[in-house]
PDB file of N, CA and C in Angstrom:
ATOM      1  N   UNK A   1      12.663  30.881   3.387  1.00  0.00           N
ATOM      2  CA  UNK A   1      13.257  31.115   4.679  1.00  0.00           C
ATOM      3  C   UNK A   1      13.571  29.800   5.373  1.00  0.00           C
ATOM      4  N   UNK A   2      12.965  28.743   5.409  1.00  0.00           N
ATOM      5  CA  UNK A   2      12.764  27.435   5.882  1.00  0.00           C
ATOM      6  C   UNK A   2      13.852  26.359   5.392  1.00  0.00           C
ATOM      7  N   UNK A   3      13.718  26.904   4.298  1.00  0.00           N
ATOM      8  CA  UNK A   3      15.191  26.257   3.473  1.00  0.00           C
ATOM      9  C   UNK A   3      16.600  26.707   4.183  1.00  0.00           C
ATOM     10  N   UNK A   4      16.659  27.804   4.026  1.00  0.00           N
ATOM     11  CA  UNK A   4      17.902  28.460   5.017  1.00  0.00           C
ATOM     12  C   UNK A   4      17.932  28.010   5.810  1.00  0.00           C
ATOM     13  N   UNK A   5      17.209  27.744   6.424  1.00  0.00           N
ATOM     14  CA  UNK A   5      17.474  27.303   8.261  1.00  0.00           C
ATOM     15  C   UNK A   5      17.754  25.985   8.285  1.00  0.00           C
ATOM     16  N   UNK A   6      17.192  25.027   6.939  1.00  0.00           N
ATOM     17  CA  UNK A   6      17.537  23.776   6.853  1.00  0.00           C
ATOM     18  C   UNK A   6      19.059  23.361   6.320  1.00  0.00           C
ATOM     19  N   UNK A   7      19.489  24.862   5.278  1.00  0.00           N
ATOM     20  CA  UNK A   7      20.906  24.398   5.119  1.00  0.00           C
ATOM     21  C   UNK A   7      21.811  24.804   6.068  1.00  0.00           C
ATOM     22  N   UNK A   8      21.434  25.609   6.536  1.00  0.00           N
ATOM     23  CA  UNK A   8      21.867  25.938   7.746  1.00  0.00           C
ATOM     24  C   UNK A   8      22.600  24.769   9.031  1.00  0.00           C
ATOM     25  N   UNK A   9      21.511  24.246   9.267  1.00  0.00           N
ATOM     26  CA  UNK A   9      21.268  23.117  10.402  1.00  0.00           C
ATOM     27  C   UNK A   9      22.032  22.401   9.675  1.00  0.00           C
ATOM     28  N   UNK A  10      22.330  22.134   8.175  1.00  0.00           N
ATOM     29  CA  UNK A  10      23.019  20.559   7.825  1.00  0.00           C
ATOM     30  C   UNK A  10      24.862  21.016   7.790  1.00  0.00           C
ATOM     31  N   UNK A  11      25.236  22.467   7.572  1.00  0.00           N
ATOM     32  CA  UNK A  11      25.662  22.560   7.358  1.00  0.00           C
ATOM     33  C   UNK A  11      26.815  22.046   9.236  1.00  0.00           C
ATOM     34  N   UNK A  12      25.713  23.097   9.906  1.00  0.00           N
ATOM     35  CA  UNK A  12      26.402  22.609  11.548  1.00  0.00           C
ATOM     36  C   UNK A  12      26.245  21.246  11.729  1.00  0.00           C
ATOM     37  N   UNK A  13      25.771  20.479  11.368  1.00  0.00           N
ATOM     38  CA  UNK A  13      25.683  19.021  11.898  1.00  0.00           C
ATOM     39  C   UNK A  13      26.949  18.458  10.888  1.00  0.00           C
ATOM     40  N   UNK A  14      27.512  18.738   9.816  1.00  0.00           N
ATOM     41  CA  UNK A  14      28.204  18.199   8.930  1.00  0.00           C
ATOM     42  C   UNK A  14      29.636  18.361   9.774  1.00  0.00           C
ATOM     43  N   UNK A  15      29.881  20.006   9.901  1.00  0.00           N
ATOM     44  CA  UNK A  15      30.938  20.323  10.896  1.00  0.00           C
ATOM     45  C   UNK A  15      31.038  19.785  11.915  1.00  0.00           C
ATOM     46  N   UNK A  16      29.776  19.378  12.728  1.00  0.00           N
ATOM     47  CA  UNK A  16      30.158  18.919  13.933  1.00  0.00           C
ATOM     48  C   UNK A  16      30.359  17.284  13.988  1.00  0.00           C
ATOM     49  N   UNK A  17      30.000  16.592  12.787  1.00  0.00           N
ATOM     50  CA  UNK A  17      30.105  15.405  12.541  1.00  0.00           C
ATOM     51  C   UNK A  17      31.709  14.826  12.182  1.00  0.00           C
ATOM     52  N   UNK A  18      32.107  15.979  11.765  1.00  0.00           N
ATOM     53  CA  UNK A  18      33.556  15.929  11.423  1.00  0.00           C
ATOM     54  C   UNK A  18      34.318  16.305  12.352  1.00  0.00           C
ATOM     55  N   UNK A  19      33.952  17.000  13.810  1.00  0.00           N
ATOM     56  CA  UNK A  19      34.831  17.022  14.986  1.00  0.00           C
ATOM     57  C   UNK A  19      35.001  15.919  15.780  1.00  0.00           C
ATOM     58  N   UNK A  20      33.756  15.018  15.412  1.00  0.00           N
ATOM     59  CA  UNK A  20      33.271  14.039  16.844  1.00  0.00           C
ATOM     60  C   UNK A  20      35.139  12.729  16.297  1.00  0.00           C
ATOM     61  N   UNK A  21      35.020  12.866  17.601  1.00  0.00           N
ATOM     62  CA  UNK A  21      36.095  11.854  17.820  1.00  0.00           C
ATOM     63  C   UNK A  21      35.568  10.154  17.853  1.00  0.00           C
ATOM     64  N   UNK A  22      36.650   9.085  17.598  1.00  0.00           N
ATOM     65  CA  UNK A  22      35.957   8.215  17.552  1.00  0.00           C
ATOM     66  C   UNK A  22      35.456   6.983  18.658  1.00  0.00           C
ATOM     67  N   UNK A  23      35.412   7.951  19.643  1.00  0.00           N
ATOM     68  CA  UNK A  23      34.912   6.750  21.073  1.00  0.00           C
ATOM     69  C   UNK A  23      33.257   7.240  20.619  1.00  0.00           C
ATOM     70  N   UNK A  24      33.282   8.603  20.169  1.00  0.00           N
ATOM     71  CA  UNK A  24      31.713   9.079  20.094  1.00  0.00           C
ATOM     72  C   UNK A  24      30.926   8.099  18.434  1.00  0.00           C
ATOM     73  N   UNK A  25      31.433   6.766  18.202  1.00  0.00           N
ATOM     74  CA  UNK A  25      31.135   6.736  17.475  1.00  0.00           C
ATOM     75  C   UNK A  25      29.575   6.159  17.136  1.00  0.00           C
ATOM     76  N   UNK A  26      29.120   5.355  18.201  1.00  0.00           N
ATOM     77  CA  UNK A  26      27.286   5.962  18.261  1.00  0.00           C
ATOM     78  C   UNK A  26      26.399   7.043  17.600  1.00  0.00           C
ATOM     79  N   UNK A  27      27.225   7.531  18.265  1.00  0.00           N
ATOM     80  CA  UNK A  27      26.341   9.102  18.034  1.00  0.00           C
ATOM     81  C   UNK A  27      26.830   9.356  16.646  1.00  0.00           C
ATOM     82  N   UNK A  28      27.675   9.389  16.369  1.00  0.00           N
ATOM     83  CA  UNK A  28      28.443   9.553  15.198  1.00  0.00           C
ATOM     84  C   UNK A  28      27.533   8.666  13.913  1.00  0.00           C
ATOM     85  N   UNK A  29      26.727   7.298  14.221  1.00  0.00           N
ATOM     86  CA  UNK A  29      26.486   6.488  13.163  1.00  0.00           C
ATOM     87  C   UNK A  29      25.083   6.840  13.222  1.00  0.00           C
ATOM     88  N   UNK A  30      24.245   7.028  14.623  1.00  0.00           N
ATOM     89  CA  UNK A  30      23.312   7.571  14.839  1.00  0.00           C
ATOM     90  C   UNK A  30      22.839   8.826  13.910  1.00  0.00           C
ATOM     91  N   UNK A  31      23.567   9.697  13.980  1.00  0.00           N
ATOM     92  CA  UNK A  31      23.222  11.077  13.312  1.00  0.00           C
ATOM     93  C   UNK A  31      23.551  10.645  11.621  1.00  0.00           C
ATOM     94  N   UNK A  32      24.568  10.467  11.014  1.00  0.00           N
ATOM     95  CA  UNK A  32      24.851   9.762   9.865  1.00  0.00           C
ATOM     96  C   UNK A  32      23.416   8.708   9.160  1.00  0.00           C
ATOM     97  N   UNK A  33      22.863   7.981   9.801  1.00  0.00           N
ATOM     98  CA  UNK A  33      22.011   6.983   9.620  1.00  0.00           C
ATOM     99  C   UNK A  33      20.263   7.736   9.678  1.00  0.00           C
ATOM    100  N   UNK A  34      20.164   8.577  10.267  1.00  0.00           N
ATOM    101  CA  UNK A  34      19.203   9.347  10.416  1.00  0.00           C
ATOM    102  C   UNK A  34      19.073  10.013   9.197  1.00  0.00           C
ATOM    103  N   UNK A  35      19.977  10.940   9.032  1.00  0.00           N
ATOM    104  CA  UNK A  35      20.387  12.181   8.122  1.00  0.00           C
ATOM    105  C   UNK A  35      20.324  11.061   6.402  1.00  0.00           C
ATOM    106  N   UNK A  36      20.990  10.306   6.381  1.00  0.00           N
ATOM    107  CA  UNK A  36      21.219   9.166   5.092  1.00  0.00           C
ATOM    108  C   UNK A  36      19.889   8.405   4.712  1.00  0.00           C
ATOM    109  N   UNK A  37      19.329   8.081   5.887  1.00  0.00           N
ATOM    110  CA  UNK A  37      17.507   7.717   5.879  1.00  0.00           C
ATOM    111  C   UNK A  37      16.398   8.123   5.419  1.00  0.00           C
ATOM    112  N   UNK A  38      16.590   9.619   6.478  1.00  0.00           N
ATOM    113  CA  UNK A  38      15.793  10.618   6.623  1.00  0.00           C
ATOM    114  C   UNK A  38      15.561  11.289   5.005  1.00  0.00           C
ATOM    115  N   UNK A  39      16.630  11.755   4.966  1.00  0.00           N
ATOM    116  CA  UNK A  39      16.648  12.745   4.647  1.00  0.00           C
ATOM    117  C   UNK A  39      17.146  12.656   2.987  1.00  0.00           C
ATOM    118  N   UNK A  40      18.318  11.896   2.907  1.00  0.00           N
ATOM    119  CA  UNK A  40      18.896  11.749   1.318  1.00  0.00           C
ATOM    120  C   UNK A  40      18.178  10.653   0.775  1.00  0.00           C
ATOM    121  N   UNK A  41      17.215   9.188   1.550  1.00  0.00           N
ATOM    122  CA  UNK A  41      17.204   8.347   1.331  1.00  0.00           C
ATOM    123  C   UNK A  41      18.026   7.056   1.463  1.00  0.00           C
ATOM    124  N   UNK A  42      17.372   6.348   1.122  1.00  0.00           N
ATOM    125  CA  UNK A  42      18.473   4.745   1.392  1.00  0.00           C
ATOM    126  C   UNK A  42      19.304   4.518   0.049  1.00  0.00           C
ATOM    127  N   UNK A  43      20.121   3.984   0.178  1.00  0.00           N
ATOM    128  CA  UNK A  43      20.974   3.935  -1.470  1.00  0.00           C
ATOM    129  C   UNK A  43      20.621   3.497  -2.581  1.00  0.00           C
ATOM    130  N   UNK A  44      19.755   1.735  -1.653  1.00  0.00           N
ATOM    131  CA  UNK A  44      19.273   1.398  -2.417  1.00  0.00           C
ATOM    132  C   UNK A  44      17.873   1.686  -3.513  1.00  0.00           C
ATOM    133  N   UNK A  45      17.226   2.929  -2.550  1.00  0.00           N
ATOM    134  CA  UNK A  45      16.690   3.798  -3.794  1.00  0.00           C
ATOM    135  C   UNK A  45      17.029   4.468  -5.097  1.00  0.00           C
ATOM    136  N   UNK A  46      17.997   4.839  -5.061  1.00  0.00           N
ATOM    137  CA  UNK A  46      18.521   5.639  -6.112  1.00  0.00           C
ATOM    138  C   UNK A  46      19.206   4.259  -6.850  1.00  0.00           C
ATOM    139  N   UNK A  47      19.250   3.039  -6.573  1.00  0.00           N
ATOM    140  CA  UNK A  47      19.420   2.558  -7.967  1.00  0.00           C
ATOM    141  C   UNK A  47      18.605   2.062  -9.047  1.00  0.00           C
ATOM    142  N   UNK A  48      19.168   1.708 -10.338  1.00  0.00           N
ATOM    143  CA  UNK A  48      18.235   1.720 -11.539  1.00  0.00           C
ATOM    144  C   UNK A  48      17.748  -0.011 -11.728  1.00  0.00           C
ATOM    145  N   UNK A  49      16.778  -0.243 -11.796  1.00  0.00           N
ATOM    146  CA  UNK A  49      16.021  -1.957 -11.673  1.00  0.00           C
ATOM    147  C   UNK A  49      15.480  -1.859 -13.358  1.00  0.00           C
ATOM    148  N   UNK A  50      15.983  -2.922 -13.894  1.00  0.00           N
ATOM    149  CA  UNK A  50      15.396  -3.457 -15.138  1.00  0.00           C
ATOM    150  C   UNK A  50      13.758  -4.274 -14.330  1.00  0.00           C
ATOM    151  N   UNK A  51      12.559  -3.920 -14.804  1.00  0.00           N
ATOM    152  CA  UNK A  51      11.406  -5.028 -14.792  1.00  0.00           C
ATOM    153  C   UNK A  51      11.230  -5.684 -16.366  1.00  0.00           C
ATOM    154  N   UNK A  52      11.084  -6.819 -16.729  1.00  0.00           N
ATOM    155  CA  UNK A  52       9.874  -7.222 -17.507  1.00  0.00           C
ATOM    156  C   UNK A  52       8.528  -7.257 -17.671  1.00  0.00           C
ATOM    157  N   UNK A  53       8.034  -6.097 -18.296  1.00  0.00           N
ATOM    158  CA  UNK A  53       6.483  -5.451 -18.611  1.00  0.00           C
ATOM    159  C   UNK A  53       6.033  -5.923 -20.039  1.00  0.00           C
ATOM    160  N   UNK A  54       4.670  -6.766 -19.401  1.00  0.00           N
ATOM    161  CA  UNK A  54       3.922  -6.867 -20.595  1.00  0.00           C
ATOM    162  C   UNK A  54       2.816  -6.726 -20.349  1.00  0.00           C
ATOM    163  N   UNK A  55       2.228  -5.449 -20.924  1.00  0.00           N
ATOM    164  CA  UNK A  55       0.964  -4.996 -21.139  1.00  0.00           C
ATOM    165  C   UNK A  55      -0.087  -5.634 -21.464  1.00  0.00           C
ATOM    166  N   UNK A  56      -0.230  -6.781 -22.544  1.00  0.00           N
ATOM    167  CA  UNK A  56      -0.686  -7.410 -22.518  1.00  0.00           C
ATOM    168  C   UNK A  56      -1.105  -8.578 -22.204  1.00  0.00           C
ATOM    169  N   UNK A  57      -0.453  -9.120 -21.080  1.00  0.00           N
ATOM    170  CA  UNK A  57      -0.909 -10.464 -19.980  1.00  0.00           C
ATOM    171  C   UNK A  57      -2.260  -9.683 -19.215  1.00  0.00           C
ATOM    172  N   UNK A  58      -2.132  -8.374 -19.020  1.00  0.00           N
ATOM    173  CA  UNK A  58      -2.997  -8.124 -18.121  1.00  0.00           C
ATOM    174  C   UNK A  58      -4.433  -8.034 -18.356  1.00  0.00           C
ATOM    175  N   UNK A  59      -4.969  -8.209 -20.445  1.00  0.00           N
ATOM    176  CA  UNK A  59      -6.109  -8.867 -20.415  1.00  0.00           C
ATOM    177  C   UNK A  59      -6.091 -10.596 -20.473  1.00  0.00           C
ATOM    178  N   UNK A  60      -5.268 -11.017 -20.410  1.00  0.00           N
ATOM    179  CA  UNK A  60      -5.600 -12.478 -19.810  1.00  0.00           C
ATOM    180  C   UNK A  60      -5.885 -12.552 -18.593  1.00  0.00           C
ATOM    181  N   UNK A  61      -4.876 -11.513 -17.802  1.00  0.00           N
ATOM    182  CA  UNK A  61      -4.920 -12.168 -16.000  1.00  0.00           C
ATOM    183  C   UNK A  61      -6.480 -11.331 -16.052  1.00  0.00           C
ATOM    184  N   UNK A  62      -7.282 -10.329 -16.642  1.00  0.00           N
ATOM    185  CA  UNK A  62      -8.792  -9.807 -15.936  1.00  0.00           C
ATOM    186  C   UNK A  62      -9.626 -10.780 -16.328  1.00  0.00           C
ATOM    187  N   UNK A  63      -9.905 -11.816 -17.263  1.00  0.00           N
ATOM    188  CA  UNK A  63     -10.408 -12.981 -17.799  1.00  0.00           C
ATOM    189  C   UNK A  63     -10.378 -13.773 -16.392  1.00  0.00           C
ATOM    190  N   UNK A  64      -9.145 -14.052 -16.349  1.00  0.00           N
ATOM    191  CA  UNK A  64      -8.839 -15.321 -14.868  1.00  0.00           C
ATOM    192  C   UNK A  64      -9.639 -14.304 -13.700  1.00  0.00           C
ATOM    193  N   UNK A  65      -9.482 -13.487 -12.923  1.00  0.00           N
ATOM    194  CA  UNK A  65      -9.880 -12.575 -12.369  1.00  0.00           C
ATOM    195  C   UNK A  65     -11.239 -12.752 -12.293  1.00  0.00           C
ATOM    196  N   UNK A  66     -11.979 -12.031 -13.403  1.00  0.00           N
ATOM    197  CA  UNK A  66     -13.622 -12.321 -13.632  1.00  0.00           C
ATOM    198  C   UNK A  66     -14.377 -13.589 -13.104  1.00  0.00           C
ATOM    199  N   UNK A  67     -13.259 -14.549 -13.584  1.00  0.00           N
ATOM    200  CA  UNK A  67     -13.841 -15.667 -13.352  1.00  0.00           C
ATOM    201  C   UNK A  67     -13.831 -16.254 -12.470  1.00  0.00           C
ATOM    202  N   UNK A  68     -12.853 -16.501 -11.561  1.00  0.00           N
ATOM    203  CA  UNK A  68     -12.898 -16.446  -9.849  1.00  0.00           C
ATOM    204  C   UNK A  68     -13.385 -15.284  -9.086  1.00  0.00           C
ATOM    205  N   UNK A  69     -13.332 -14.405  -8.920  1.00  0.00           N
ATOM    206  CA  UNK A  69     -13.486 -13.093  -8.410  1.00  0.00           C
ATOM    207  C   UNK A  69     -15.062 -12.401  -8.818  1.00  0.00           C
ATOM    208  N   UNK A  70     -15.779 -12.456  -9.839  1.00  0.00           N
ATOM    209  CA  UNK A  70     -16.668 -12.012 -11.007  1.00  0.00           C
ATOM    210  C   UNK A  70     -16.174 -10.318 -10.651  1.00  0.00           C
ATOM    211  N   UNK A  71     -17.126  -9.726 -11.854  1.00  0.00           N
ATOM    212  CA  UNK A  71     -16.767  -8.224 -11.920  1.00  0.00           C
ATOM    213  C   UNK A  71     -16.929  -7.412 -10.859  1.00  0.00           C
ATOM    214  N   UNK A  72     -15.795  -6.849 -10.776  1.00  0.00           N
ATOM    215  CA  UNK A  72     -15.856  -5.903  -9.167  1.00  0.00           C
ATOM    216  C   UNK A  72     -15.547  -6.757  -8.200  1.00  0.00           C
ATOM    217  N   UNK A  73     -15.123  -7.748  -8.398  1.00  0.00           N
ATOM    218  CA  UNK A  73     -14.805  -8.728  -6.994  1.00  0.00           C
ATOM    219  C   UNK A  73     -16.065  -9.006  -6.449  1.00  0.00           C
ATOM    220  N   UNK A  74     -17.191  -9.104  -7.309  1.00  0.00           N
ATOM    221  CA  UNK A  74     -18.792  -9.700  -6.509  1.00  0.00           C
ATOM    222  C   UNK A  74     -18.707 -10.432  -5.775  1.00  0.00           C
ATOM    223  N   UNK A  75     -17.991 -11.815  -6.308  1.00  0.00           N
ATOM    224  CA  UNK A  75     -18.195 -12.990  -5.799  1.00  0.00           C
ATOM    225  C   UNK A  75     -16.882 -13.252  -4.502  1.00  0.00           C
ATOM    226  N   UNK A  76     -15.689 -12.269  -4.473  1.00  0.00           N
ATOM    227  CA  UNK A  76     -15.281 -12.140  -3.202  1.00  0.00           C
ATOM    228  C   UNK A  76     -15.598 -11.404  -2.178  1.00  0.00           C
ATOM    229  N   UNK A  77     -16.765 -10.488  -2.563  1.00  0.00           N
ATOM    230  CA  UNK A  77     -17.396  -9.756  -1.469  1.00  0.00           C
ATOM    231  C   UNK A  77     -18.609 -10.559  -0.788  1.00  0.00           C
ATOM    232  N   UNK A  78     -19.129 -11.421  -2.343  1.00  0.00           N
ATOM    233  CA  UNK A  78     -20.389 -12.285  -1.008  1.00  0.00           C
ATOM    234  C   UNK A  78     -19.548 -13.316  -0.502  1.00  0.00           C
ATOM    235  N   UNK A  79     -18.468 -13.698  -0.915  1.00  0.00           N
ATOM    236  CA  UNK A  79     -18.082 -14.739   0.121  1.00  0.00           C
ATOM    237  C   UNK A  79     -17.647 -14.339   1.343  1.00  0.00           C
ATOM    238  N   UNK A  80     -16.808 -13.058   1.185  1.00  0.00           N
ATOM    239  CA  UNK A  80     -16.405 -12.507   2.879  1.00  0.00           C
ATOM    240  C   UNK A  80     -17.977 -12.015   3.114  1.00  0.00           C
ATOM    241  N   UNK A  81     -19.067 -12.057   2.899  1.00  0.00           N
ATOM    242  CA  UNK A  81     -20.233 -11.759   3.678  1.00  0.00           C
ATOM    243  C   UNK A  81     -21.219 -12.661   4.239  1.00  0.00           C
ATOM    244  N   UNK A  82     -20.571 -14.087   3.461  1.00  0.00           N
ATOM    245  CA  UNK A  82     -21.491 -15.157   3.809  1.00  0.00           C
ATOM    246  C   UNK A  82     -20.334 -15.708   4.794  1.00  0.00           C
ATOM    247  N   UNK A  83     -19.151 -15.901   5.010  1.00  0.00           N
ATOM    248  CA  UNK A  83     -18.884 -16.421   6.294  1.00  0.00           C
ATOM    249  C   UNK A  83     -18.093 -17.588   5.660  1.00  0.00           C
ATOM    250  N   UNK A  84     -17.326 -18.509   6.412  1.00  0.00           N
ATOM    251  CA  UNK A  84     -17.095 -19.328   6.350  1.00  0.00           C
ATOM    252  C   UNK A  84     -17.373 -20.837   7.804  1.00  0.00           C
ATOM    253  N   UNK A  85     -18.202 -20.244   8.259  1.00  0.00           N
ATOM    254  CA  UNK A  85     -18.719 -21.324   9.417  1.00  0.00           C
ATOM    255  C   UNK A  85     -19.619 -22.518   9.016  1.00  0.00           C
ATOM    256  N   UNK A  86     -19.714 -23.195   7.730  1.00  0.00           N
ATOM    257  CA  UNK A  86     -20.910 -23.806   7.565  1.00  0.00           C
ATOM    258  C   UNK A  86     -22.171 -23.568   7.324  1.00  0.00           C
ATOM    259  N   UNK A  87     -22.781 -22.287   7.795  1.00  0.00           N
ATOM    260  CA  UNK A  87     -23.914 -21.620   8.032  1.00  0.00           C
ATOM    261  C   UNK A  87     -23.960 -20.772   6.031  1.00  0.00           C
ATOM    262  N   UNK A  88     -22.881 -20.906   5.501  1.00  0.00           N
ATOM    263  CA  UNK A  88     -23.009 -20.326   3.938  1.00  0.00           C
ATOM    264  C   UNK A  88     -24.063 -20.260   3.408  1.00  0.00           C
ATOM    265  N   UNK A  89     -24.952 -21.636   3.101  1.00  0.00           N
ATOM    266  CA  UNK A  89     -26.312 -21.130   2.419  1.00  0.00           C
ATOM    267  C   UNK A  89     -27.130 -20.648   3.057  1.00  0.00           C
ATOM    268  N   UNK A  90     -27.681 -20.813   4.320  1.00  0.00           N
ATOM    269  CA  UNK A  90     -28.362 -19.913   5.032  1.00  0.00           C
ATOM    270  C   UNK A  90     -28.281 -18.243   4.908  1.00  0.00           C
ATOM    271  N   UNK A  91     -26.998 -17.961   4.903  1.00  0.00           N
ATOM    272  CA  UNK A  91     -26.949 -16.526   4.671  1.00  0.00           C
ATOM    273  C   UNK A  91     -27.278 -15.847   3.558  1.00  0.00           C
ATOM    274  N   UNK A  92     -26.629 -16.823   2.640  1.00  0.00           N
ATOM    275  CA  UNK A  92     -26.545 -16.360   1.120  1.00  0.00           C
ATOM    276  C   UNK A  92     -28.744 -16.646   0.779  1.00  0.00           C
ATOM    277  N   UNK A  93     -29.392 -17.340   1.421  1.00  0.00           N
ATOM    278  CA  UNK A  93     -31.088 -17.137   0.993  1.00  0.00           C
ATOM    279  C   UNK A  93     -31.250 -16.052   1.581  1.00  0.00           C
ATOM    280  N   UNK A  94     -30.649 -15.419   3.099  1.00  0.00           N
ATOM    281  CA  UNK A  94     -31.057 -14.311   3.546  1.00  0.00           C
ATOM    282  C   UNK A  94     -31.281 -12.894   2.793  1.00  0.00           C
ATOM    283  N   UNK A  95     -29.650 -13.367   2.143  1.00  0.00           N
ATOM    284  CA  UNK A  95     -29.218 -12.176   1.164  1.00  0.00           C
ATOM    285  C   UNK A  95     -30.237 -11.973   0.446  1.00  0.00           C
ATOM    286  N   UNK A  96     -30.535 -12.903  -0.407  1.00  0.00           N
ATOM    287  CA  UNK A  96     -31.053 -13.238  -1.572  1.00  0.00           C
ATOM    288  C   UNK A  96     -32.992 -12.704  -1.109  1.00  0.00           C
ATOM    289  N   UNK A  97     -32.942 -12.863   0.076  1.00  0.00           N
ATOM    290  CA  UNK A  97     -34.671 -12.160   0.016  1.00  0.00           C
ATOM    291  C   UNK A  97     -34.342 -10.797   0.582  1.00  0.00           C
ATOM    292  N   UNK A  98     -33.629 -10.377   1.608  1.00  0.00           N
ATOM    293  CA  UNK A  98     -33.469  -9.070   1.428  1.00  0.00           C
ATOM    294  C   UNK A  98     -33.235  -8.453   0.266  1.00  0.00           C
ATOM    295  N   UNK A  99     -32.420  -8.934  -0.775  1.00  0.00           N
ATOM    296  CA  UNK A  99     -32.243  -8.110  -2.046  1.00  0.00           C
ATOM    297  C   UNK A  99     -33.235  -8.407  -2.696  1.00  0.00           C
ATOM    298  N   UNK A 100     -34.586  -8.728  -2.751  1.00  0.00           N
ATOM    299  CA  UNK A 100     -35.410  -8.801  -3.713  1.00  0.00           C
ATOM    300  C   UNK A 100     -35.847  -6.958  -4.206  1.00  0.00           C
ATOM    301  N   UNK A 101     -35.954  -7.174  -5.430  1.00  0.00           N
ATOM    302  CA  UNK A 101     -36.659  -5.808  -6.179  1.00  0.00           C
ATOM    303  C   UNK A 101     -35.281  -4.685  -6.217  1.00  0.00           C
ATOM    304  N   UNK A 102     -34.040  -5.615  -6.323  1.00  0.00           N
ATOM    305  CA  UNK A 102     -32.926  -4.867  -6.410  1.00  0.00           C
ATOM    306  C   UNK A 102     -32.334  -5.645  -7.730  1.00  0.00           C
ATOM    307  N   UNK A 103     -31.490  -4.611  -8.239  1.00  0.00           N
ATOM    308  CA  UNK A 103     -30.919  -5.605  -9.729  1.00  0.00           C
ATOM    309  C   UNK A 103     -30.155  -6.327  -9.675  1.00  0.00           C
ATOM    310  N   UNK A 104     -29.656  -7.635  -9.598  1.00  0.00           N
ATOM    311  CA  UNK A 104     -28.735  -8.210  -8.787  1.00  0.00           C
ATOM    312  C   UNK A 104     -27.928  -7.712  -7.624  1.00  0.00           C
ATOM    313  N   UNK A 105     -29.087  -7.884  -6.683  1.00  0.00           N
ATOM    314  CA  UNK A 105     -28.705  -7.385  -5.681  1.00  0.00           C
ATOM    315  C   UNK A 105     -27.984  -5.758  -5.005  1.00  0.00           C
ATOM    316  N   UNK A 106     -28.235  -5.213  -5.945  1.00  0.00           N
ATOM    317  CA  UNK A 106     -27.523  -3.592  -6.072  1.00  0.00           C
ATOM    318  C   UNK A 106     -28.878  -2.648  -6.433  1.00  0.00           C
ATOM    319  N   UNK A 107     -28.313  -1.533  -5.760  1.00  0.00           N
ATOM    320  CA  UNK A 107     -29.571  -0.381  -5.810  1.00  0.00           C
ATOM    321  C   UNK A 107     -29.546   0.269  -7.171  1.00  0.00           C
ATOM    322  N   UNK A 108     -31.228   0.309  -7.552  1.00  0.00           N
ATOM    323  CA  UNK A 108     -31.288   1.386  -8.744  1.00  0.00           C
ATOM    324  C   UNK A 108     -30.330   2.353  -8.508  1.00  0.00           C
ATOM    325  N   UNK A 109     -30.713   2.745  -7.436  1.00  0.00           N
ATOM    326  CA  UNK A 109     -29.997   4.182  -6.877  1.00  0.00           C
ATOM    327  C   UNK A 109     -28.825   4.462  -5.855  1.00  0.00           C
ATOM    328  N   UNK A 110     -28.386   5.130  -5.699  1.00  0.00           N
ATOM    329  CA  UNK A 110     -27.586   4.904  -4.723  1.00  0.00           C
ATOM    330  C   UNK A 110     -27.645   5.744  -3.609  1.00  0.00           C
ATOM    331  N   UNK A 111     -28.540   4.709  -2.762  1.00  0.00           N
ATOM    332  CA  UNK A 111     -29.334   5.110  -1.649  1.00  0.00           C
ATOM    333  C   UNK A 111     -29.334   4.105  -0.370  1.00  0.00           C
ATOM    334  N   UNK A 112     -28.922   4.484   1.328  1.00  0.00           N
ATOM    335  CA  UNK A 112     -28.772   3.442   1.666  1.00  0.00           C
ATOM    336  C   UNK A 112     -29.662   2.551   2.026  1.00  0.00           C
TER     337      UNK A 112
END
């Protein structure tokens, strides 16, 4: 039913897009630009893009990754947790005795 009413509506806006004279042409680019946006998309969607894919760089780049980053991004999560004010090792011993009797620092369980 919803559909109907939608071809409906495009069908009167198409007609009435084709009456508007051209001082109305605002409104005219307005409704056009909406409807072409909205609704059909931009053009430049519907065209076709060649990429170059290689599947296999991407176990080199998790190597590089690991190794700046460590697994799971460890070592970018304690750095956004230790700060960057100077105060770094201080935080990072804090860490380090609150996490005692945890497995590197992570719960047996997952419990908060």
């Amino acid at each position: 039913m919803s559909v109907n009413k939608f071809v409906l509506i495009l069908i009167a806006l198409c007609t009435l897009l084709n009456t508007i004279h051209r001082s109305e042409a605002v409104v005219y680019r307005l409704i056009t630009e909406t409807l072409q946006n909205n609704i059909a998309g931009e053009p430049i969607t519907h065209e076709r893009t060649n990429w170059d894919f290689n599947p296999d760089i991407s176990k080199a780049r998790r190597g590089l990754f690991y190794e700046k980053h460590g697994f799971r991004a460890s070592k970018f999560i304690e750095s956004l947790g230790i700060g960057i004010d100077g105060r770094e090792q201080e935080r990072r011993q804090e860490q380090q005795i609150r996490d005692i009797g945890k497995l590197n620092g992570e719960h047996y369980r997952n419990s908060p």
